[in-house]
PDB file of N, CA and C in Angstrom:
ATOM      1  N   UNK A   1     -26.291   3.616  -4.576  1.00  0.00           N
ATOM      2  CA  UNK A   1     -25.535   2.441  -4.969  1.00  0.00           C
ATOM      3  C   UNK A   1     -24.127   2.862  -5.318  1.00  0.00           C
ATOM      4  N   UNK A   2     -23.145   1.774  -4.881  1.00  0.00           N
ATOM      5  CA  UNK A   2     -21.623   2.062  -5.606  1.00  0.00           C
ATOM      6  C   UNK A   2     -21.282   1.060  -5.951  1.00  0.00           C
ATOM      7  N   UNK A   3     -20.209   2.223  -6.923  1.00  0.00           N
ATOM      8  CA  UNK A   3     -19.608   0.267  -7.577  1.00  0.00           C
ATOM      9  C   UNK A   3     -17.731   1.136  -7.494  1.00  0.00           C
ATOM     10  N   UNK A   4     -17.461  -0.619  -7.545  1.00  0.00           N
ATOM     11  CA  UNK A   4     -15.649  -0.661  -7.448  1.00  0.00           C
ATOM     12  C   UNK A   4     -15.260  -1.179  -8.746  1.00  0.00           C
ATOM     13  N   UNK A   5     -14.145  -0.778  -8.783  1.00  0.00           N
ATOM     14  CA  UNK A   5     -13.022  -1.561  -9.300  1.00  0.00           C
ATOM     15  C   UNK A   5     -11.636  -1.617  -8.853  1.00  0.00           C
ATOM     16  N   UNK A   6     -10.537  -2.291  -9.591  1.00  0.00           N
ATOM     17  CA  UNK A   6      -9.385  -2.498  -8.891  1.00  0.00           C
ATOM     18  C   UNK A   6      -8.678  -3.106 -10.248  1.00  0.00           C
ATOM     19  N   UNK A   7      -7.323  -2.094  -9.930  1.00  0.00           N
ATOM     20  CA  UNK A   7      -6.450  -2.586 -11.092  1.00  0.00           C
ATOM     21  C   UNK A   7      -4.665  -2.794  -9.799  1.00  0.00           C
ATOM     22  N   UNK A   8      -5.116  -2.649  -8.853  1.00  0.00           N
ATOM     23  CA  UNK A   8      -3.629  -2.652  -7.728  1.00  0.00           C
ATOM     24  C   UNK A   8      -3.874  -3.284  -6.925  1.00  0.00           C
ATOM     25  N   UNK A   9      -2.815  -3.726  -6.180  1.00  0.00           N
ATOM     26  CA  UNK A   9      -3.331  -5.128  -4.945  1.00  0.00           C
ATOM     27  C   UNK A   9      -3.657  -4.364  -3.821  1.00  0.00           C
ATOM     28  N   UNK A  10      -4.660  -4.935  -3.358  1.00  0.00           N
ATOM     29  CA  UNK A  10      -5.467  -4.536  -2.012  1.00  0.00           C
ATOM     30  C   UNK A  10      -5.943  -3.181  -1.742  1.00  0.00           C
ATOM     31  N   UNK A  11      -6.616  -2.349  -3.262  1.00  0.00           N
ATOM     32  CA  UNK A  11      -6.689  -0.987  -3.430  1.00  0.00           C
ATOM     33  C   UNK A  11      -7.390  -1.315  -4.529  1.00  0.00           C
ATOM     34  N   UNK A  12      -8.766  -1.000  -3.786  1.00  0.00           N
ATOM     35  CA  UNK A  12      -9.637  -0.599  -5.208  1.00  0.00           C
ATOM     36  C   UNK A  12     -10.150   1.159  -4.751  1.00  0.00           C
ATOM     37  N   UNK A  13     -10.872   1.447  -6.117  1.00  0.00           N
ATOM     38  CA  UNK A  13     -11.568   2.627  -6.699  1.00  0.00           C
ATOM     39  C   UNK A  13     -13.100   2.523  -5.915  1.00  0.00           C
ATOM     40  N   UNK A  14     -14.157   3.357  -5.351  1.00  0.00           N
ATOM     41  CA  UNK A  14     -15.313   3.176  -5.529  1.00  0.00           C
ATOM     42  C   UNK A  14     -15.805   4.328  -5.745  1.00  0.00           C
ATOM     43  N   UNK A  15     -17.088   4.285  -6.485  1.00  0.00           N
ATOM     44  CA  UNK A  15     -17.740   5.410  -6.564  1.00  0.00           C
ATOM     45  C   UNK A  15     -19.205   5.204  -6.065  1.00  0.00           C
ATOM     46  N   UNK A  16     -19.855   6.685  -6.049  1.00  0.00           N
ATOM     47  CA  UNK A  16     -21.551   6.002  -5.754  1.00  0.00           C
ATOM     48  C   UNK A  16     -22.038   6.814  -7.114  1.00  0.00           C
ATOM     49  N   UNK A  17     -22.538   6.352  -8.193  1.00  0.00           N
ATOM     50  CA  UNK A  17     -23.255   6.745  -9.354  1.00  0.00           C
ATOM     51  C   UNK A  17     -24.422   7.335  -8.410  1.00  0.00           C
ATOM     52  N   UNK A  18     -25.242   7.647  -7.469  1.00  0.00           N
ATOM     53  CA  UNK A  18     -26.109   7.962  -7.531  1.00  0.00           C
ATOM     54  C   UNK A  18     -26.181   9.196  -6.698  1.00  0.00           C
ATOM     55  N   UNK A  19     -24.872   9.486  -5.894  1.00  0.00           N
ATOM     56  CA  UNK A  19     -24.730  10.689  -5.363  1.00  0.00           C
ATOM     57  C   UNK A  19     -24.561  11.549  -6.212  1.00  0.00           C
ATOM     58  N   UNK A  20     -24.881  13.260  -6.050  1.00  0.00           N
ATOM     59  CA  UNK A  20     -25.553  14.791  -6.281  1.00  0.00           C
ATOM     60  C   UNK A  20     -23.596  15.100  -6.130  1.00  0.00           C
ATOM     61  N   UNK A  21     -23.276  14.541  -5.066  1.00  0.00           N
ATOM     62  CA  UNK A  21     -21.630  14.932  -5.586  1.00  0.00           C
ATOM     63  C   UNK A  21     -20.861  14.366  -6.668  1.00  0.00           C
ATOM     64  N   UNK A  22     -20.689  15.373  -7.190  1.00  0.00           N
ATOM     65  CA  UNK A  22     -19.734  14.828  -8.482  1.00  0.00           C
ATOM     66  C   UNK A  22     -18.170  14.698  -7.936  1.00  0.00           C
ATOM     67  N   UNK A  23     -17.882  14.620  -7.582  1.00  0.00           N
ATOM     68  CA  UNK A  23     -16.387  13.817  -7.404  1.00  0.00           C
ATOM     69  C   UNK A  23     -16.601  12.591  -6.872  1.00  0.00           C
ATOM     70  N   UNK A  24     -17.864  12.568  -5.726  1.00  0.00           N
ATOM     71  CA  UNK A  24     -18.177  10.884  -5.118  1.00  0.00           C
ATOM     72  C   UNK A  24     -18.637   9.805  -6.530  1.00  0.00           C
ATOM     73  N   UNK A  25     -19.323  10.891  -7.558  1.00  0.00           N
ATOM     74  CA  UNK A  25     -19.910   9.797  -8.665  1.00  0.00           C
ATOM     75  C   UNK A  25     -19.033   9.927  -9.662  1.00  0.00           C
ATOM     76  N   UNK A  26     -17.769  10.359  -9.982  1.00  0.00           N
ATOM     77  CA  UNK A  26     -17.244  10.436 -10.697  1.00  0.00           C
ATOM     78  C   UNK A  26     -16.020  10.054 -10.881  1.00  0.00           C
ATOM     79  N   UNK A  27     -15.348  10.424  -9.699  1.00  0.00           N
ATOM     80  CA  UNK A  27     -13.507  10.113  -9.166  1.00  0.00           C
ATOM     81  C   UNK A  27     -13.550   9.087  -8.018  1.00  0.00           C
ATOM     82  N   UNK A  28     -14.373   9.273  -7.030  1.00  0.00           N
ATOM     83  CA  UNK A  28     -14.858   8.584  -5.972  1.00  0.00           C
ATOM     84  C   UNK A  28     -13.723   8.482  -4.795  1.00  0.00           C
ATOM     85  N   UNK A  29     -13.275   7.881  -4.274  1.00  0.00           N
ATOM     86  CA  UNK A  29     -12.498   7.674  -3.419  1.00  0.00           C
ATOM     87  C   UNK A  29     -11.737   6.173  -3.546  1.00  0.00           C
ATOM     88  N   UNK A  30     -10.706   6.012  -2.912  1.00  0.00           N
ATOM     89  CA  UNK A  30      -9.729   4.501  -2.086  1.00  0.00           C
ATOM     90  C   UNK A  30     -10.099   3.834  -1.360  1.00  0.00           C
ATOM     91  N   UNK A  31     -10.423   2.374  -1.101  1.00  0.00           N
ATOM     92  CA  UNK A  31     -10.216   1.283  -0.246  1.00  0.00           C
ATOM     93  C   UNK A  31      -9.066   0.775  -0.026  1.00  0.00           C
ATOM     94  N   UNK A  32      -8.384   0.491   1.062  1.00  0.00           N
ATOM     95  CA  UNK A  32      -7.260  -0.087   1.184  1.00  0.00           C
ATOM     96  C   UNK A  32      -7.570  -1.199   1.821  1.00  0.00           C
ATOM     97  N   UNK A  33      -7.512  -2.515   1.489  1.00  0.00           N
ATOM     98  CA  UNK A  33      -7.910  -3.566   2.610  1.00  0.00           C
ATOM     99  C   UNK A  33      -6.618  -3.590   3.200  1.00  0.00           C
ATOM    100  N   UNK A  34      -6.444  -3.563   4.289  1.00  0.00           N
ATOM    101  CA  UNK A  34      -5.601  -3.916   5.415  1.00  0.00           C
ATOM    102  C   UNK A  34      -5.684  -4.977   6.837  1.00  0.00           C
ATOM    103  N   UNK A  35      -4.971  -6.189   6.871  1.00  0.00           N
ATOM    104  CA  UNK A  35      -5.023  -6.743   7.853  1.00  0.00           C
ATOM    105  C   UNK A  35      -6.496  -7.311   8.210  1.00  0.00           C
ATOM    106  N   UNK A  36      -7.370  -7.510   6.374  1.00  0.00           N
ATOM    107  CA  UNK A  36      -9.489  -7.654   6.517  1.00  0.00           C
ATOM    108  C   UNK A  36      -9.804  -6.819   7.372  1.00  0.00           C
ATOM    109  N   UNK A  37      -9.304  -5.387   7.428  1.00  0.00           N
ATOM    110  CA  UNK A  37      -9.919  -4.192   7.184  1.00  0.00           C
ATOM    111  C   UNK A  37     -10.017  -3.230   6.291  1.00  0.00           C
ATOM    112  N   UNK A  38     -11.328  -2.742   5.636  1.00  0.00           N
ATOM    113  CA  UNK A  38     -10.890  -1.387   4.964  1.00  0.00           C
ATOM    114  C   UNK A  38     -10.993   0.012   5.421  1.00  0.00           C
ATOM    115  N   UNK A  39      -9.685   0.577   4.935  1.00  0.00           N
ATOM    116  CA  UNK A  39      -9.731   1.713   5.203  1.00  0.00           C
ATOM    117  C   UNK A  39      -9.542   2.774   4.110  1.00  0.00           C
ATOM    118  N   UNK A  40     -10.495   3.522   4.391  1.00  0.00           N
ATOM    119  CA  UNK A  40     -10.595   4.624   3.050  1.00  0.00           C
ATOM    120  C   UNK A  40      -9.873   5.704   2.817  1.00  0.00           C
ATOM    121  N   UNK A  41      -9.198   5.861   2.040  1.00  0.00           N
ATOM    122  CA  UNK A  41      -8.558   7.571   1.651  1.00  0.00           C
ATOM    123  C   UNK A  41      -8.922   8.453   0.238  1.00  0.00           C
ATOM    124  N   UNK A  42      -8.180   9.149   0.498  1.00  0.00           N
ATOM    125  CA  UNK A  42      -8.558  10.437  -0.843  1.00  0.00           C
ATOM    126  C   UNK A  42      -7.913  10.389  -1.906  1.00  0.00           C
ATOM    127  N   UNK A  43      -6.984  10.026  -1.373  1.00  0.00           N
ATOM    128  CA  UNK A  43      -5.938   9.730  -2.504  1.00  0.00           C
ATOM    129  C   UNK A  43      -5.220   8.447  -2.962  1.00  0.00           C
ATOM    130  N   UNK A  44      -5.063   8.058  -3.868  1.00  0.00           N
ATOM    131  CA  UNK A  44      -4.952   6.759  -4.654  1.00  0.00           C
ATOM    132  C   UNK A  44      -3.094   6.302  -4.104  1.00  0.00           C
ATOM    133  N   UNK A  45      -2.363   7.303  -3.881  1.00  0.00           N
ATOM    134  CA  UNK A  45      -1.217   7.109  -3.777  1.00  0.00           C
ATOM    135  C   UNK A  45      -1.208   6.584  -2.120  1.00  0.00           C
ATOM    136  N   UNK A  46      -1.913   7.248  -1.542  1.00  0.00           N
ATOM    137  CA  UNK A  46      -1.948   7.358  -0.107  1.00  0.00           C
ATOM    138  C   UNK A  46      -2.648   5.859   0.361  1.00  0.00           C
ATOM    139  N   UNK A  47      -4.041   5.522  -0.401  1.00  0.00           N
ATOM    140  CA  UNK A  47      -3.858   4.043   0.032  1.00  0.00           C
ATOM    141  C   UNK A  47      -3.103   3.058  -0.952  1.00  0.00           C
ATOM    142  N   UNK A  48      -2.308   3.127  -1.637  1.00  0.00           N
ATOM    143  CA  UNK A  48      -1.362   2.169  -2.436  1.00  0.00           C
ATOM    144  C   UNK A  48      -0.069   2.003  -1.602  1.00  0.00           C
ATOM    145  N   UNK A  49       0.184   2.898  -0.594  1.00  0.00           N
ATOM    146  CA  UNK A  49       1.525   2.857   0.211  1.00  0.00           C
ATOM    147  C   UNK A  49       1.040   2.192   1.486  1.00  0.00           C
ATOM    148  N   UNK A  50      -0.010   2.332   1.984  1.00  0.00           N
ATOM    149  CA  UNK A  50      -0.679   2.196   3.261  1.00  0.00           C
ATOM    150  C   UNK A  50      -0.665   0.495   2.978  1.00  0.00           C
ATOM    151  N   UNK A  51      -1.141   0.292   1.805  1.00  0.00           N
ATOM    152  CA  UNK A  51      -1.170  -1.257   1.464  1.00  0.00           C
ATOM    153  C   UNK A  51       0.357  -2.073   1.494  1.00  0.00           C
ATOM    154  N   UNK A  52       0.972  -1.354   1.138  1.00  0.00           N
ATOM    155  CA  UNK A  52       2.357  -1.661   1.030  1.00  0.00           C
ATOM    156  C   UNK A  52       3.178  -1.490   2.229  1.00  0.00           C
ATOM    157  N   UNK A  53       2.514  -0.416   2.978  1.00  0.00           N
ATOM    158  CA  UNK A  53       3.709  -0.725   4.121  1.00  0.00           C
ATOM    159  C   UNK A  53       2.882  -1.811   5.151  1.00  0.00           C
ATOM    160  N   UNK A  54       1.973  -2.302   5.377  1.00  0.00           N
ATOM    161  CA  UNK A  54       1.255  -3.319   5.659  1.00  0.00           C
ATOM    162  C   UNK A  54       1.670  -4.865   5.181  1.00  0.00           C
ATOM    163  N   UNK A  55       1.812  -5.003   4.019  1.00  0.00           N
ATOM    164  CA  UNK A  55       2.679  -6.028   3.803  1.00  0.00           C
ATOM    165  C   UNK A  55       3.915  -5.958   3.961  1.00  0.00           C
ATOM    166  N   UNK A  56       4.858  -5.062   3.676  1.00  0.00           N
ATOM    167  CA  UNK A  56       6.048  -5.216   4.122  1.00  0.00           C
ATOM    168  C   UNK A  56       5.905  -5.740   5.654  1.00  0.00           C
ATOM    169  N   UNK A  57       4.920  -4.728   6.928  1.00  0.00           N
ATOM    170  CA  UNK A  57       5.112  -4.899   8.104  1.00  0.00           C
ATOM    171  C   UNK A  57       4.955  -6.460   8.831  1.00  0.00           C
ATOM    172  N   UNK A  58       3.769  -6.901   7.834  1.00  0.00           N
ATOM    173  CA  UNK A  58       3.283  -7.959   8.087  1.00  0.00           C
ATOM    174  C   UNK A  58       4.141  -9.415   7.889  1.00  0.00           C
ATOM    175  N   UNK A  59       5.046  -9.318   6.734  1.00  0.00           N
ATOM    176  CA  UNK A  59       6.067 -10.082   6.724  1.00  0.00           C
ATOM    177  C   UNK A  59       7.536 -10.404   7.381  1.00  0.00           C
ATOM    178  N   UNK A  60       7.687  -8.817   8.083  1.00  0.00           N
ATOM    179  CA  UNK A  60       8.439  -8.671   9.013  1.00  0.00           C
ATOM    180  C   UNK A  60       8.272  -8.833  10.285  1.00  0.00           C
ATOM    181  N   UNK A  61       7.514  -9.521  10.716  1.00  0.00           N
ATOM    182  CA  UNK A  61       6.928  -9.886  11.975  1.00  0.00           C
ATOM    183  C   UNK A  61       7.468 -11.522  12.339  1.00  0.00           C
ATOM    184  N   UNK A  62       7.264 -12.274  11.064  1.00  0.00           N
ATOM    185  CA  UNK A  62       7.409 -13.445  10.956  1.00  0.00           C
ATOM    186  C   UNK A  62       8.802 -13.758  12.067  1.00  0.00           C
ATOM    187  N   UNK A  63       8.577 -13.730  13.394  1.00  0.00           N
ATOM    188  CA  UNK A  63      10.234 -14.141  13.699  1.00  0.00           C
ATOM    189  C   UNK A  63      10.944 -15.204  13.111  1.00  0.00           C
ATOM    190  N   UNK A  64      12.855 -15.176  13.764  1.00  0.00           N
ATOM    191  CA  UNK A  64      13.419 -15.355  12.790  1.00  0.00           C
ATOM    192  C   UNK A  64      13.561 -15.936  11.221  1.00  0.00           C
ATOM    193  N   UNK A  65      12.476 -15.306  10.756  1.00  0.00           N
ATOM    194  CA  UNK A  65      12.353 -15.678   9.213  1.00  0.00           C
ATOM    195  C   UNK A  65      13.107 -14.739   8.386  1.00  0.00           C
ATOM    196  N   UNK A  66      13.795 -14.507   7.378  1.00  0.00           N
ATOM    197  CA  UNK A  66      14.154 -14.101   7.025  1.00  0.00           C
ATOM    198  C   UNK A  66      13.318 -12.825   5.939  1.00  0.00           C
ATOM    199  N   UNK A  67      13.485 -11.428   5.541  1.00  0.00           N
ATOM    200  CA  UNK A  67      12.031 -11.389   5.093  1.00  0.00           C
ATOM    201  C   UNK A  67      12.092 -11.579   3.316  1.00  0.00           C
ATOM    202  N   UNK A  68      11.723 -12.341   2.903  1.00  0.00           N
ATOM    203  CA  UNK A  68      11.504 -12.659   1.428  1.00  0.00           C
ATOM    204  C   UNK A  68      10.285 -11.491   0.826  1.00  0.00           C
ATOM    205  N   UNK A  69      10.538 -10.541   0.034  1.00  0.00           N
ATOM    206  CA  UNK A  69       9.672  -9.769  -0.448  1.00  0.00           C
ATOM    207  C   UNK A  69       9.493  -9.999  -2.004  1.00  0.00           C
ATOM    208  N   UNK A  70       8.530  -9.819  -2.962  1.00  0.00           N
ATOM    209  CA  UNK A  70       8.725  -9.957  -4.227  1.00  0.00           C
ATOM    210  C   UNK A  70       8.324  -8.772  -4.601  1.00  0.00           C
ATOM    211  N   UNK A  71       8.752  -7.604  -5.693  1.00  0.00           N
ATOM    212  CA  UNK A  71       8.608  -7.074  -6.005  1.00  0.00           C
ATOM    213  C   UNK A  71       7.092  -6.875  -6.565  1.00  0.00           C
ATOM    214  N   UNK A  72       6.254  -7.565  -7.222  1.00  0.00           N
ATOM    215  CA  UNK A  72       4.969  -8.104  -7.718  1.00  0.00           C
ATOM    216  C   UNK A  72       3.812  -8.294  -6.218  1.00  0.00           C
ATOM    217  N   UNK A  73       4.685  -8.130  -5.307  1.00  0.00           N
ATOM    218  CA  UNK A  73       3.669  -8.389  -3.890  1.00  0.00           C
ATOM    219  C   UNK A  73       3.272  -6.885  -3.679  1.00  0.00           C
ATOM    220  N   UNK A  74       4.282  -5.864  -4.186  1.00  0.00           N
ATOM    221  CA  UNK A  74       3.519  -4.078  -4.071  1.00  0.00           C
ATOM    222  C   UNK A  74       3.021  -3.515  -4.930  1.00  0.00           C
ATOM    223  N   UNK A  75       2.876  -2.454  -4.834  1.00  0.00           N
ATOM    224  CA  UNK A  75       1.909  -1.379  -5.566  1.00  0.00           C
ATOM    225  C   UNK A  75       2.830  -0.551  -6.311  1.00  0.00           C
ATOM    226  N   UNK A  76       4.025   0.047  -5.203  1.00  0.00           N
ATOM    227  CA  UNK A  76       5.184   0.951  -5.336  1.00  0.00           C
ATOM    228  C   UNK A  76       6.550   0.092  -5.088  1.00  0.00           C
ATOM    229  N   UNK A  77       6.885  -0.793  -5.634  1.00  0.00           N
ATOM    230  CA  UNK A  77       7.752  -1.352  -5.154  1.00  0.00           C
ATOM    231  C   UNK A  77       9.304  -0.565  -4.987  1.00  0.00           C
ATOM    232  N   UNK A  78       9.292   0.620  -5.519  1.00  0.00           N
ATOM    233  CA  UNK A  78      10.125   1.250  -6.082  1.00  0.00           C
ATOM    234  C   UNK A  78      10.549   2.560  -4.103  1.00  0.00           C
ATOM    235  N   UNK A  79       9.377   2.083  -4.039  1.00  0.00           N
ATOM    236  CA  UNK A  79       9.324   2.825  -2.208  1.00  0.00           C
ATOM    237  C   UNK A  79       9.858   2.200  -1.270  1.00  0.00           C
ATOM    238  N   UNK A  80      10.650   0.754  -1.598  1.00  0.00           N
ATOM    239  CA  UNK A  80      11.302  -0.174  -0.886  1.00  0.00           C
ATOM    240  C   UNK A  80      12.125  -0.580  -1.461  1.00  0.00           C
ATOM    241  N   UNK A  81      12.983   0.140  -2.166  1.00  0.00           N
ATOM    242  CA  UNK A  81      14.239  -0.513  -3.130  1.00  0.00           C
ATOM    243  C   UNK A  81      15.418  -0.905  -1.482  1.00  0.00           C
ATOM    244  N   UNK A  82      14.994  -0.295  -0.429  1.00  0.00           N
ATOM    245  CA  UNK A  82      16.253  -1.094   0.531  1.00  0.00           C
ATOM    246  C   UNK A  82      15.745  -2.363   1.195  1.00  0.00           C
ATOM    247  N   UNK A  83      14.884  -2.851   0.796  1.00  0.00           N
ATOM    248  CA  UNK A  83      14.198  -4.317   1.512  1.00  0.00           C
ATOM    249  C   UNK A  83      14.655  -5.030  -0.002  1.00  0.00           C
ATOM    250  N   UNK A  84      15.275  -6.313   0.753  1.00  0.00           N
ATOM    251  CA  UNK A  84      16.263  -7.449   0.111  1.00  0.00           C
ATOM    252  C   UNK A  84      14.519  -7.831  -0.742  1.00  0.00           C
ATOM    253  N   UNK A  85      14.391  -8.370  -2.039  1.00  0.00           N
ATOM    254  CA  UNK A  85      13.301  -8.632  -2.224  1.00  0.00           C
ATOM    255  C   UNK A  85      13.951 -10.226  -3.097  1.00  0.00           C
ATOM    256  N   UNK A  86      12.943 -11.204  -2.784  1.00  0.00           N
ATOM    257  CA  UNK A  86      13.072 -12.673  -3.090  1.00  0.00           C
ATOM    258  C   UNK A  86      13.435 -13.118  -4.678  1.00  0.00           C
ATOM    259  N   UNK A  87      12.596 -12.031  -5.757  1.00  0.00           N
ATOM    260  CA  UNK A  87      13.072 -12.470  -6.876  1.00  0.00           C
ATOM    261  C   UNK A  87      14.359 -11.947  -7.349  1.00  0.00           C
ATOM    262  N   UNK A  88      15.066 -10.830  -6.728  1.00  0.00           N
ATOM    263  CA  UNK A  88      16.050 -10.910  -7.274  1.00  0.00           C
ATOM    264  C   UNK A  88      16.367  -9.446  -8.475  1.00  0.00           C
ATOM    265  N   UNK A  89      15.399  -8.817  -8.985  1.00  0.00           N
ATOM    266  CA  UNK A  89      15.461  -8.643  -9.460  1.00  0.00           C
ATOM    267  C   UNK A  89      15.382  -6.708  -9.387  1.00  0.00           C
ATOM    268  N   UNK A  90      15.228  -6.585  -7.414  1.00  0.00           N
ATOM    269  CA  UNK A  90      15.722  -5.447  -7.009  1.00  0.00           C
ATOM    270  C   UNK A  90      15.945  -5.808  -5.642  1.00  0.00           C
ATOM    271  N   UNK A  91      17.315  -5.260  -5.335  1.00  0.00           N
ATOM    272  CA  UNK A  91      18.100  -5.550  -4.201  1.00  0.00           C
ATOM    273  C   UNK A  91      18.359  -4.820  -2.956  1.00  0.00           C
ATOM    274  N   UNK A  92      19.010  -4.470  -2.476  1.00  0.00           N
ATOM    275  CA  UNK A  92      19.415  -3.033  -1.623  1.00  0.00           C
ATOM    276  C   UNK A  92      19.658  -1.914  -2.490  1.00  0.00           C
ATOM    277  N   UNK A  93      19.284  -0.903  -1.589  1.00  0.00           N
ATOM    278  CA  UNK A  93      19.118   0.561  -2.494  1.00  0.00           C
ATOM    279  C   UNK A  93      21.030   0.870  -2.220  1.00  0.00           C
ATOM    280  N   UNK A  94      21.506   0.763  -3.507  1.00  0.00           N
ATOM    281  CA  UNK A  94      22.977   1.634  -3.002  1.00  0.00           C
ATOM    282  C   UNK A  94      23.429   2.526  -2.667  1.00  0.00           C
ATOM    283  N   UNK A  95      22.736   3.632  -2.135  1.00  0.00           N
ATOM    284  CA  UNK A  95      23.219   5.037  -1.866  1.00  0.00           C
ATOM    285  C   UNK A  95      23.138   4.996  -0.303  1.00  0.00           C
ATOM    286  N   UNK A  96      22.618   3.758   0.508  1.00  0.00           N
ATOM    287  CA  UNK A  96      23.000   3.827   1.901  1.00  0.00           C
ATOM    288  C   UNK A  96      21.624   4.477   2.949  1.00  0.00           C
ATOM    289  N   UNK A  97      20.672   5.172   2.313  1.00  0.00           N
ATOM    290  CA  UNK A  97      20.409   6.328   3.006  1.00  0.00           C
ATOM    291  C   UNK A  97      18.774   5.302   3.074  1.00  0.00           C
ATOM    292  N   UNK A  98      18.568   5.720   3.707  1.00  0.00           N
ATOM    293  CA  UNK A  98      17.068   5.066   4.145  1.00  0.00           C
ATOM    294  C   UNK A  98      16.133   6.546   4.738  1.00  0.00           C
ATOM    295  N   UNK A  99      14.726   5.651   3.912  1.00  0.00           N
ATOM    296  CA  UNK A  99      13.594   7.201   4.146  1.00  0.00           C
ATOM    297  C   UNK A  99      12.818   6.555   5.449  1.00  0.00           C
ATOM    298  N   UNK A 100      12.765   7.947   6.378  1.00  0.00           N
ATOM    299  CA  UNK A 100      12.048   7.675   7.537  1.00  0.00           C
ATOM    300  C   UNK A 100      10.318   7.670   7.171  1.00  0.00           C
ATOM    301  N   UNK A 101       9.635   7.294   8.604  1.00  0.00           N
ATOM    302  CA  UNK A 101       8.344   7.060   9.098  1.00  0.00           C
ATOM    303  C   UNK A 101       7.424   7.347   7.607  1.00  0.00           C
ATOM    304  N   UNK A 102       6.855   6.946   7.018  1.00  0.00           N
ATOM    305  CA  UNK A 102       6.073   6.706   6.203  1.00  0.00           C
ATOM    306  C   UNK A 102       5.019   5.931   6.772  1.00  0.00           C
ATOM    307  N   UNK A 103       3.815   6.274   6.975  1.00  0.00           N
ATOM    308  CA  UNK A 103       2.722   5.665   7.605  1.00  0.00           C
ATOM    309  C   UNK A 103       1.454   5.527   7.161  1.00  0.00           C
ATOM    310  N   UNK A 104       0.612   4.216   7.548  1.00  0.00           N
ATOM    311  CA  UNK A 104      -0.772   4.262   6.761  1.00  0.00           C
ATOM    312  C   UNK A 104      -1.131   4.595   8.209  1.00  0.00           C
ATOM    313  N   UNK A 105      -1.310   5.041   8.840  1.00  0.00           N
ATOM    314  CA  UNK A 105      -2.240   4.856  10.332  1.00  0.00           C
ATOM    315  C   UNK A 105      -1.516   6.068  10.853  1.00  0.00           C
ATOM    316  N   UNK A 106      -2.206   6.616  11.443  1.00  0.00           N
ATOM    317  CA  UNK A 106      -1.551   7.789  12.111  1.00  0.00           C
ATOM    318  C   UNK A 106      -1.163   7.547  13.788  1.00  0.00           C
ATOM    319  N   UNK A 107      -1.859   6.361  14.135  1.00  0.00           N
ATOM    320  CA  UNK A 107      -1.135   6.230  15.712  1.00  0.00           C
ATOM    321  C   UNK A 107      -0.247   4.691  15.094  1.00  0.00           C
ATOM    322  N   UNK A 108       0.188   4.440  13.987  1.00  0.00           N
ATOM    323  CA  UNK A 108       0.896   3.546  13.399  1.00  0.00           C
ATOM    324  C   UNK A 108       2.094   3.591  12.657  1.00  0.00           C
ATOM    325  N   UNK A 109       3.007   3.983  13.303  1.00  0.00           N
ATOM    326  CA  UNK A 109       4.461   4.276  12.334  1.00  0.00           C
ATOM    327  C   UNK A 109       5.318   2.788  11.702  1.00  0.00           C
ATOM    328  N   UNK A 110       5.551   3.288  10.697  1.00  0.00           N
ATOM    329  CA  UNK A 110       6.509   2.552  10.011  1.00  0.00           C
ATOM    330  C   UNK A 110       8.111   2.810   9.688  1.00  0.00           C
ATOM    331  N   UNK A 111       8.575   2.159  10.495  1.00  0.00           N
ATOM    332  CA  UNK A 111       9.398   3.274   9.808  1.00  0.00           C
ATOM    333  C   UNK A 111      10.590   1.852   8.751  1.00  0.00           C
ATOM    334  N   UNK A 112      11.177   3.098   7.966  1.00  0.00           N
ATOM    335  CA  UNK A 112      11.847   2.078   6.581  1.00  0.00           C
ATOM    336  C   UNK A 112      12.922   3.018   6.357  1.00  0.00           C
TER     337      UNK A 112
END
């Protein structure tokens, strides 16, 4: 048996209490729902970005829409300080410089 929890959007925790491995019953692993799929990782950071560059991607698709982001819609919002975000309350990154390919998918680039 396992059980989840979730304190981040579209990223929960699971463990299996009844597995002989102690890191599976103890630390457990990541769900990332993506696109009503999940996909699992090892690391908590690794699906919290995967989630995030998924929504960013997903809102940027919208043709000519403009992309409205809210800071409260990520995990890391702080990994997209150069995406214009809707409330206002973080804008373009001022130093100009933008970070390449960051990816949840490995035949899936993002780039930002």
């Amino acid at each position: 048996s396992s059980s989840s929890s979730s304190s981040w959007r579209g990223v929960r925790n699971v463990t299996d209490r009844k597995s002989k491995d102690m890191w599976a019953s103890h630390v457990g692993w990541y769900v990332a729902t993506i696109d009503g799929t999940e996909h699992t990782f090892s690391l908590l950071s690794d699906a919290l970005r995967a989630y995030d560059a998924w929504v960013v991607t997903s809102k940027s698709k919208r043709e000519g829409a403009p992309l409205l982001l809210a800071s409260s819609e990520l995990n890391v919002p702080g990994d997209w300080e150069h995406v214009l975000f809707a409330n206002g309350k973080m804008g373009k990154g001022g130093s100009g410089s933008s970070k390449k390919s960051s990816s949840w998918n490995n035949d899936k680039k993002i780039e930002h």
